[in-house]
N, C-alpha and C. Protein backbone atom coordinates (compact mmCIF):
# COMPACT_ATOMS: atom_id res chain seq x y z
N UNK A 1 5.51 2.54 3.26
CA UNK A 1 4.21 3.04 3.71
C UNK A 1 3.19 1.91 3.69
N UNK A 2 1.73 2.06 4.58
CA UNK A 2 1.49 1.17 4.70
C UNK A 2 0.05 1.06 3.65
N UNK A 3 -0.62 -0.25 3.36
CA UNK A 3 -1.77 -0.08 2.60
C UNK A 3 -2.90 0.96 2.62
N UNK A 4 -3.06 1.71 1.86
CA UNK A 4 -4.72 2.65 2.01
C UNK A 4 -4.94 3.31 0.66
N UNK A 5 -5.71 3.23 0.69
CA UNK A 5 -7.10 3.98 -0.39
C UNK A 5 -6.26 5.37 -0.56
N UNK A 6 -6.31 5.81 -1.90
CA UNK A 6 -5.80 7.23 -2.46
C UNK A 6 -6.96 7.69 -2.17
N UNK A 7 -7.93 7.92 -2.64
CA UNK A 7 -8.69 8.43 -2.23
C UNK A 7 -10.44 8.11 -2.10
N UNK A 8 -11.24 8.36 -1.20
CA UNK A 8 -12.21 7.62 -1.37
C UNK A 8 -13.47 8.81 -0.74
N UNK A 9 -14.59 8.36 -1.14
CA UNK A 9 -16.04 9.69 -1.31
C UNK A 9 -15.90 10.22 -0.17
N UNK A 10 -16.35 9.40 0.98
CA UNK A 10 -16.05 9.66 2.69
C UNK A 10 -15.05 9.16 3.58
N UNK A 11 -14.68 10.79 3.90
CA UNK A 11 -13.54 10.30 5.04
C UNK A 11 -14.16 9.35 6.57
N UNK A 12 -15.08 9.66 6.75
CA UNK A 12 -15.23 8.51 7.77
C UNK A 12 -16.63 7.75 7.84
N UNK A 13 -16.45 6.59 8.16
CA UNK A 13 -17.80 5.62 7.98
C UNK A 13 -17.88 4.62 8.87
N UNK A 14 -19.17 4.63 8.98
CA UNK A 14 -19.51 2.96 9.97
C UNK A 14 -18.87 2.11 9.80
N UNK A 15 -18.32 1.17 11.09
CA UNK A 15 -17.77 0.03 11.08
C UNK A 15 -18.26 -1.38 10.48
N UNK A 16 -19.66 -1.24 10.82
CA UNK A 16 -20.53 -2.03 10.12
C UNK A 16 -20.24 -3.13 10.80
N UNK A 17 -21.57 -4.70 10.34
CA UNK A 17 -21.36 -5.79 11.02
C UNK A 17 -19.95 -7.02 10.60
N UNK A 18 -19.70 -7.67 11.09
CA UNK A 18 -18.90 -8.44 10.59
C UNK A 18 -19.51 -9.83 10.45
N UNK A 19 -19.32 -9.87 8.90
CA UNK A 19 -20.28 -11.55 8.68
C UNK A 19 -19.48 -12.67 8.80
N UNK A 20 -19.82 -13.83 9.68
CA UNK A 20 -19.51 -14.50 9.89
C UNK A 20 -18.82 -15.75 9.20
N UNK A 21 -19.28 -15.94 7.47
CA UNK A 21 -18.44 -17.01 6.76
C UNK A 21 -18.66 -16.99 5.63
N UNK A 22 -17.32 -17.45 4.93
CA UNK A 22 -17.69 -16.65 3.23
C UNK A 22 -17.58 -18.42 2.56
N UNK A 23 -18.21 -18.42 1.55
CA UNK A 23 -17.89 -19.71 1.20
C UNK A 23 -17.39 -20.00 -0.30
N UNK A 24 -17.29 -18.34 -1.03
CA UNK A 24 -15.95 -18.72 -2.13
C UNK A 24 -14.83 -18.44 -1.43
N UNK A 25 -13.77 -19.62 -1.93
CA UNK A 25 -12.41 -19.87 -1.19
C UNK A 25 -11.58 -20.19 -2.17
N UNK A 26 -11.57 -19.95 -3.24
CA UNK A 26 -10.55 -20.63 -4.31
C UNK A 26 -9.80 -19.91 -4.55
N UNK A 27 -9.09 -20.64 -5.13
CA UNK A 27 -7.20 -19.93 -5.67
C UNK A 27 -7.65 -19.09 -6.94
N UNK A 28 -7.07 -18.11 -7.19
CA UNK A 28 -7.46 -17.30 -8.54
C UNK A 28 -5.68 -17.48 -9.05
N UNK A 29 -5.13 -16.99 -8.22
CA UNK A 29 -3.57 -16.63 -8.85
C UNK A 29 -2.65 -17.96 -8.69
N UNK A 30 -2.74 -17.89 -7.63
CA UNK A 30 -1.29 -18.96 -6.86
C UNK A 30 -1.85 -20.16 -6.76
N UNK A 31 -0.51 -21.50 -6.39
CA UNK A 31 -1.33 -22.82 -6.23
C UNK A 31 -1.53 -22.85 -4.91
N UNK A 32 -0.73 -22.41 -3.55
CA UNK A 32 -1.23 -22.73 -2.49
C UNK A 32 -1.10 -21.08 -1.34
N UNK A 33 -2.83 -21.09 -0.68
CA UNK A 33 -3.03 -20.31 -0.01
C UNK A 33 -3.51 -20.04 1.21
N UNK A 34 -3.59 -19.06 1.45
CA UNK A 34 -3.20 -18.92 3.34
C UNK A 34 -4.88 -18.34 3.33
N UNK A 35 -5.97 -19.03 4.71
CA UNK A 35 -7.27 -18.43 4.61
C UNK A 35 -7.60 -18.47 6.29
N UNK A 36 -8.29 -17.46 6.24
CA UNK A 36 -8.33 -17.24 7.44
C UNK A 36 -9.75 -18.15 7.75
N UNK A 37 -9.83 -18.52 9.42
CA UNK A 37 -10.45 -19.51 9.54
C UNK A 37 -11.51 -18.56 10.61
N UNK A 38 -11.92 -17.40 10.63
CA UNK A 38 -12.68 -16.51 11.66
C UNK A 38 -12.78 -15.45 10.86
N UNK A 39 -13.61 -14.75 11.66
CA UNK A 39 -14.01 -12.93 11.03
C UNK A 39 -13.09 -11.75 11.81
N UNK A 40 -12.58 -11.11 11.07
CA UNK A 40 -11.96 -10.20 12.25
C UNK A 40 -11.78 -8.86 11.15
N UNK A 41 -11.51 -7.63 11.98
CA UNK A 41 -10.20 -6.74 11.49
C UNK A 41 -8.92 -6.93 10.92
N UNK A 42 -8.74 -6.88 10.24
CA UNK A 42 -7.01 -7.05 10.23
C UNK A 42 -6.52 -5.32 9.78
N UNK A 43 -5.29 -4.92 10.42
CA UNK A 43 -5.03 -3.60 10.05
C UNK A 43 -3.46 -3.35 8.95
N UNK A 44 -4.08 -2.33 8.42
CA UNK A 44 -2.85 -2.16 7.44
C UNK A 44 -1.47 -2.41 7.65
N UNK A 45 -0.86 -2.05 9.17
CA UNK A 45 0.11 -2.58 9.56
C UNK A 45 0.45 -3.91 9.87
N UNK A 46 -0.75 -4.83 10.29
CA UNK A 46 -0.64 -6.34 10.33
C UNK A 46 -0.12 -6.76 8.69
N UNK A 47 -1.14 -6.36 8.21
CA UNK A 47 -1.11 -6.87 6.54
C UNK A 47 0.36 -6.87 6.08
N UNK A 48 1.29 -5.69 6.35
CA UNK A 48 1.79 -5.49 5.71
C UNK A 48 3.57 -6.01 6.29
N UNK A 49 3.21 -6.41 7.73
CA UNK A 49 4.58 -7.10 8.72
C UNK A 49 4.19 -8.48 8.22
N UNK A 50 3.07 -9.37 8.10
CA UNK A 50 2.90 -10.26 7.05
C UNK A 50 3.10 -10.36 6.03
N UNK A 51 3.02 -9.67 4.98
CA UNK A 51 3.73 -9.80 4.25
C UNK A 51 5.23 -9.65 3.50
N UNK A 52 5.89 -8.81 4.53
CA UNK A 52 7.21 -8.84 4.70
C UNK A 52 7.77 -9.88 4.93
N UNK A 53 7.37 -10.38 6.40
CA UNK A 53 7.85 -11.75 6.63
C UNK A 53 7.73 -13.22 5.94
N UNK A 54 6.42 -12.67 5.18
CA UNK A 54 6.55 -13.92 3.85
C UNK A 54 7.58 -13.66 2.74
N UNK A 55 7.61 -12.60 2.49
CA UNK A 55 8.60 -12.39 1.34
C UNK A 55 10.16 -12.82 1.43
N UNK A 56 10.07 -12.66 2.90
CA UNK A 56 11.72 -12.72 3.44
C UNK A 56 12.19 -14.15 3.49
N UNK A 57 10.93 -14.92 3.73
CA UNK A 57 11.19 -16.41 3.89
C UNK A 57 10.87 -16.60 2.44
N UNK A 58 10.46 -16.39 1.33
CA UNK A 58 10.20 -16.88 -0.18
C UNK A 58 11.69 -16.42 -1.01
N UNK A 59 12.18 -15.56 -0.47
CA UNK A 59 13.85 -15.13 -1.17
C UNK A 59 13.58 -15.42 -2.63
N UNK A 60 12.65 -14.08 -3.07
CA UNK A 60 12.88 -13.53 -4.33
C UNK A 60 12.53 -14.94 -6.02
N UNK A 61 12.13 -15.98 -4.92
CA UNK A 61 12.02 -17.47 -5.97
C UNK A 61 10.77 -17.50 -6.45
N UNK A 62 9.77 -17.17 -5.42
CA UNK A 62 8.29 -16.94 -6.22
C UNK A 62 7.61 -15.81 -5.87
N UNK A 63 6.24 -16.17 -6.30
CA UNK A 63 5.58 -14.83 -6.39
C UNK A 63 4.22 -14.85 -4.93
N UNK A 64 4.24 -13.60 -4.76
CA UNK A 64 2.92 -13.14 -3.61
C UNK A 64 2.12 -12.25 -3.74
N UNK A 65 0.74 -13.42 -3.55
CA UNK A 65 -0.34 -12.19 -3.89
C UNK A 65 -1.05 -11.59 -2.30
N UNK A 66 -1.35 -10.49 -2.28
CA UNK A 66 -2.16 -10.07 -1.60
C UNK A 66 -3.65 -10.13 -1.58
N UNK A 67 -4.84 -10.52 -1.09
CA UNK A 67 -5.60 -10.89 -1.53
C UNK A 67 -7.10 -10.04 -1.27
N UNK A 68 -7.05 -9.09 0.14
CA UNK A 68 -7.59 -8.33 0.59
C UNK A 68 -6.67 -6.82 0.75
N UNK A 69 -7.84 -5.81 1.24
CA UNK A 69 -7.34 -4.34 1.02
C UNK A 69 -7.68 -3.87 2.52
N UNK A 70 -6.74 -3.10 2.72
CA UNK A 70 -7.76 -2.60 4.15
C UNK A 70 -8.20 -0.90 3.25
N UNK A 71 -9.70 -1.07 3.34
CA UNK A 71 -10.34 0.35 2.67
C UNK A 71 -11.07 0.50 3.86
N UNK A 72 -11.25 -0.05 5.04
CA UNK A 72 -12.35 0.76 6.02
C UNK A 72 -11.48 1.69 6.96
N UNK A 73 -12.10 2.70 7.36
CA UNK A 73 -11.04 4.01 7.99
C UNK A 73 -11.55 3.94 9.60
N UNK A 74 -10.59 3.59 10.53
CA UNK A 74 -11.11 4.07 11.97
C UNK A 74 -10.52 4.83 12.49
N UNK A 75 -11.87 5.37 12.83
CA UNK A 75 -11.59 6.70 13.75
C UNK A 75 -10.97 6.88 15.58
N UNK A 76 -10.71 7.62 16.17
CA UNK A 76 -10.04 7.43 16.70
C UNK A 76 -10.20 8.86 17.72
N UNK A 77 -10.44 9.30 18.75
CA UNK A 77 -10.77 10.42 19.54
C UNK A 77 -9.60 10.67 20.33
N UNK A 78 -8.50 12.03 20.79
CA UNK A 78 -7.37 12.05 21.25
C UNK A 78 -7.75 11.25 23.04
N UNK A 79 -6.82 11.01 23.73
CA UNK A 79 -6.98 11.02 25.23
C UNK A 79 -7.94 11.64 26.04
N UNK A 80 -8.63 11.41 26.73
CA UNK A 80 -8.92 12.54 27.95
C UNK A 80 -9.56 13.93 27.03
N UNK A 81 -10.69 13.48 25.81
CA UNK A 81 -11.09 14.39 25.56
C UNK A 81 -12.89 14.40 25.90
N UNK A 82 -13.61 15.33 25.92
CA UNK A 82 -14.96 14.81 27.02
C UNK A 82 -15.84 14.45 25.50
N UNK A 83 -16.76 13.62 26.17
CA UNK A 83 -18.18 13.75 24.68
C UNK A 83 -18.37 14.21 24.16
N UNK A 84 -18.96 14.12 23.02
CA UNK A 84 -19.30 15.01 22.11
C UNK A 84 -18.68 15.28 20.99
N UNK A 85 -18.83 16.97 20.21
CA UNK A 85 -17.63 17.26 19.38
C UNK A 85 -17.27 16.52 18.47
N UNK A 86 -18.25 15.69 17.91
CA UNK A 86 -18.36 14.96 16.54
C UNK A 86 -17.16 14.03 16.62
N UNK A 87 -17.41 13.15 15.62
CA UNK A 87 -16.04 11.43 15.25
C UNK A 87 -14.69 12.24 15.26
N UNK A 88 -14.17 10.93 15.96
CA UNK A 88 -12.42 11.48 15.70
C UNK A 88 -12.09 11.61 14.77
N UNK A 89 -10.90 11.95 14.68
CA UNK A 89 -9.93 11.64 13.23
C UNK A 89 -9.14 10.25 13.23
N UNK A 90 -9.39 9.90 11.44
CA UNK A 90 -8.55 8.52 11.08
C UNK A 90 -7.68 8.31 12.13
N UNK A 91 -7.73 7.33 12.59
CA UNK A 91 -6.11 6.86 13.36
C UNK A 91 -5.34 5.69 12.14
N UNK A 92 -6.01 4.67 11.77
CA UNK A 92 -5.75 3.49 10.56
C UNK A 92 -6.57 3.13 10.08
N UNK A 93 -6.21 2.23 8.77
CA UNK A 93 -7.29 1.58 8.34
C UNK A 93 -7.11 -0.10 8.45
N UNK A 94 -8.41 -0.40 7.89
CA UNK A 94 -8.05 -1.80 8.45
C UNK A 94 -8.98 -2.59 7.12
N UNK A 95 -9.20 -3.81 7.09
CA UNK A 95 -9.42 -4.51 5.79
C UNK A 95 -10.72 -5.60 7.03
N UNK A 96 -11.63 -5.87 6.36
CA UNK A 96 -12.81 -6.64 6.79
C UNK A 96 -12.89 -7.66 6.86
N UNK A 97 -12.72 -8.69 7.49
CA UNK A 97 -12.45 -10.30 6.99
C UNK A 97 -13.28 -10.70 7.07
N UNK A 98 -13.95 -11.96 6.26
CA UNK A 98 -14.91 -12.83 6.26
C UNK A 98 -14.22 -14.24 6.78
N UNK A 99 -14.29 -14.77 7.70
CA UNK A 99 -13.94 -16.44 7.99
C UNK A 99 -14.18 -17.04 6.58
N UNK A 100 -13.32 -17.68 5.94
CA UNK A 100 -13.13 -18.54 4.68
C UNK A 100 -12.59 -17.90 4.07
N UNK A 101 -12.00 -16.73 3.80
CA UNK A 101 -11.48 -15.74 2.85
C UNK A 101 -10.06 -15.65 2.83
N UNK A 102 -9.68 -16.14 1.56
CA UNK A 102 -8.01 -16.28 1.03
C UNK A 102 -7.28 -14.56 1.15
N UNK A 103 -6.61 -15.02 2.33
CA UNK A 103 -5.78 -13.84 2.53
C UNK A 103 -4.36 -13.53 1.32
N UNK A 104 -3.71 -14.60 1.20
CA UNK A 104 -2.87 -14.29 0.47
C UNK A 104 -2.58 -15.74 -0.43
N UNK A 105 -1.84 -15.78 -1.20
CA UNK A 105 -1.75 -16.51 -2.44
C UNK A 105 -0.19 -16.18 -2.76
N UNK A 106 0.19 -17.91 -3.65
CA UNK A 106 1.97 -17.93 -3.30
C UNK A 106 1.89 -18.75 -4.39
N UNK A 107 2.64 -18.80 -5.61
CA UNK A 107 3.06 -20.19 -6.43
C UNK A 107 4.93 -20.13 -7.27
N UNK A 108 5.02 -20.36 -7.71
CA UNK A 108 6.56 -20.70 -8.07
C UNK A 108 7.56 -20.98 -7.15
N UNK A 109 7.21 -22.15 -5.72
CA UNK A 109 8.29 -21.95 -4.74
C UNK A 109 7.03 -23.48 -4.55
N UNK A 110 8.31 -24.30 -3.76
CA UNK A 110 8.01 -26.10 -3.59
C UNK A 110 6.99 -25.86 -2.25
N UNK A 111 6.03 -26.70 -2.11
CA UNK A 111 5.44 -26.74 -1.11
C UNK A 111 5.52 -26.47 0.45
N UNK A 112 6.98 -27.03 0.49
CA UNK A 112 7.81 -26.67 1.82
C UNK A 112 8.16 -25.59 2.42
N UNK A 113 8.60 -24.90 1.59
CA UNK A 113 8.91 -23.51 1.38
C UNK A 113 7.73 -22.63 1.55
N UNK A 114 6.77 -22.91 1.27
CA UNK A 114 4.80 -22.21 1.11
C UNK A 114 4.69 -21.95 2.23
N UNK A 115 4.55 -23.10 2.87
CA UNK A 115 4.31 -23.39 4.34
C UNK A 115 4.91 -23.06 5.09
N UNK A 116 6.21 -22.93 5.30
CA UNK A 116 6.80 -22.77 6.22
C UNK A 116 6.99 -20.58 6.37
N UNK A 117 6.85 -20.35 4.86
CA UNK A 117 6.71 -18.51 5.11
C UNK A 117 5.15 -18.51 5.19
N UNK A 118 3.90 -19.60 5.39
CA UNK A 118 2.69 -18.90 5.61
C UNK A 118 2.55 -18.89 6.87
N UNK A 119 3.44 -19.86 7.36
CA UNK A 119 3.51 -20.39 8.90
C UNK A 119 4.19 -18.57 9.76
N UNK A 120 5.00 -18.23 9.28
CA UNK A 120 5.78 -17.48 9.62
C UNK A 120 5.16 -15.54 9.86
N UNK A 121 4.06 -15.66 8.18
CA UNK A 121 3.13 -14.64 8.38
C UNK A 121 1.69 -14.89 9.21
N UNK A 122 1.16 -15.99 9.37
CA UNK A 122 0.17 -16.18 10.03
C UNK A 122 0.53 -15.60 11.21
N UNK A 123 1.93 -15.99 11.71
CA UNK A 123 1.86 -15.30 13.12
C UNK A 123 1.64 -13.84 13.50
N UNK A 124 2.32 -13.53 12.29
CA UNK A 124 1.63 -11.62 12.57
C UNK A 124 0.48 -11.13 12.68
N UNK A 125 -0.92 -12.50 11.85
CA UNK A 125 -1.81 -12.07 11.83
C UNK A 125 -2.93 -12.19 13.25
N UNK A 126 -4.23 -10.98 13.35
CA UNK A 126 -5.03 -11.78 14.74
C UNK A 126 -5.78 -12.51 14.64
N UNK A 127 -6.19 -13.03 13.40
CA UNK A 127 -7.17 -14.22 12.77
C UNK A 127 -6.64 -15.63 12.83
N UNK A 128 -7.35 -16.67 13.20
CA UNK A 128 -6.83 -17.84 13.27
C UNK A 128 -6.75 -17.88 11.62
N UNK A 129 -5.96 -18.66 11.24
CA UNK A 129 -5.58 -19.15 9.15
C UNK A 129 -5.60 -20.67 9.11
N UNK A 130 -5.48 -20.86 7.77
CA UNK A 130 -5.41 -22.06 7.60
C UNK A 130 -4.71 -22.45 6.02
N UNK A 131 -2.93 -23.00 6.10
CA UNK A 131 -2.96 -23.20 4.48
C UNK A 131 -4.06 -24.21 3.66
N UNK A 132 -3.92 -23.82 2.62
CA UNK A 132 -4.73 -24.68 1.87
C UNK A 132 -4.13 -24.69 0.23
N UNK A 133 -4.62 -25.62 -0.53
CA UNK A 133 -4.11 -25.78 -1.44
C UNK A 133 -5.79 -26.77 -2.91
């Protein structure tokens, strides 16, 4: 299943603005990490085919952190339905990005190895990234 909130006050809420650049960027957990280099959406299903595909290329040798949540809920209106008639219902959720913001975090595995599964999840993601260390 994919990332979301057990439960939270309101089921549906503004999308709100997206700010343009965050400028804490440091490692808390891991020594080298994957940061996104733009502002975007990212959705629970991105997050989470990324991080599969990192795991698959790390083979069980080190550890992965996740570093963001997707807690914002979008809504979503069926086909061919007319105006009005109040917000759709949830379709997914999705996680808020700030440009500079450490998506995920990796340490007990050689540098080579880092890179080459951040290389591998970046591609799932729609944010340009950037490793760093």
């Amino acid at each position: 299943m994919f990332l979301q909130p057990n439960r939270v006050k309101y089921k549906k809420i503004k999308k709100g603005k997206l700010v343009k650049f965050s400028y804490k960027n440091n490692l808390n957990f891991g020594t080298i990490g994957l940061k996104a280099l733009e502002s975007g959406f990212i959705s629970a299903r991105q997050l989470e085919s990324a991080r599969q595909a990192m795991v698959r290329k790390i083979k069980k040798k080190g550890k992965l952190w996740i570093k963001i949540f997707p807690n914002l809920p979008i809504t979503k209106k069926p086909a061919e339905v007319r105006m009005g008639k109040g917000k759709g219902n949830v379709s997914h959720w999705v996680a808020k990005i700030r440009g500079g913001s450490v998506l995920f975090e990796v340490c007990g595995i050689n540098r080579k190895n880092a890179i080459k599964a951040f290389k591998t999840g970046s591609a799932k993601l729609p944010v340009k990234t950037q490793i760093f260390d």
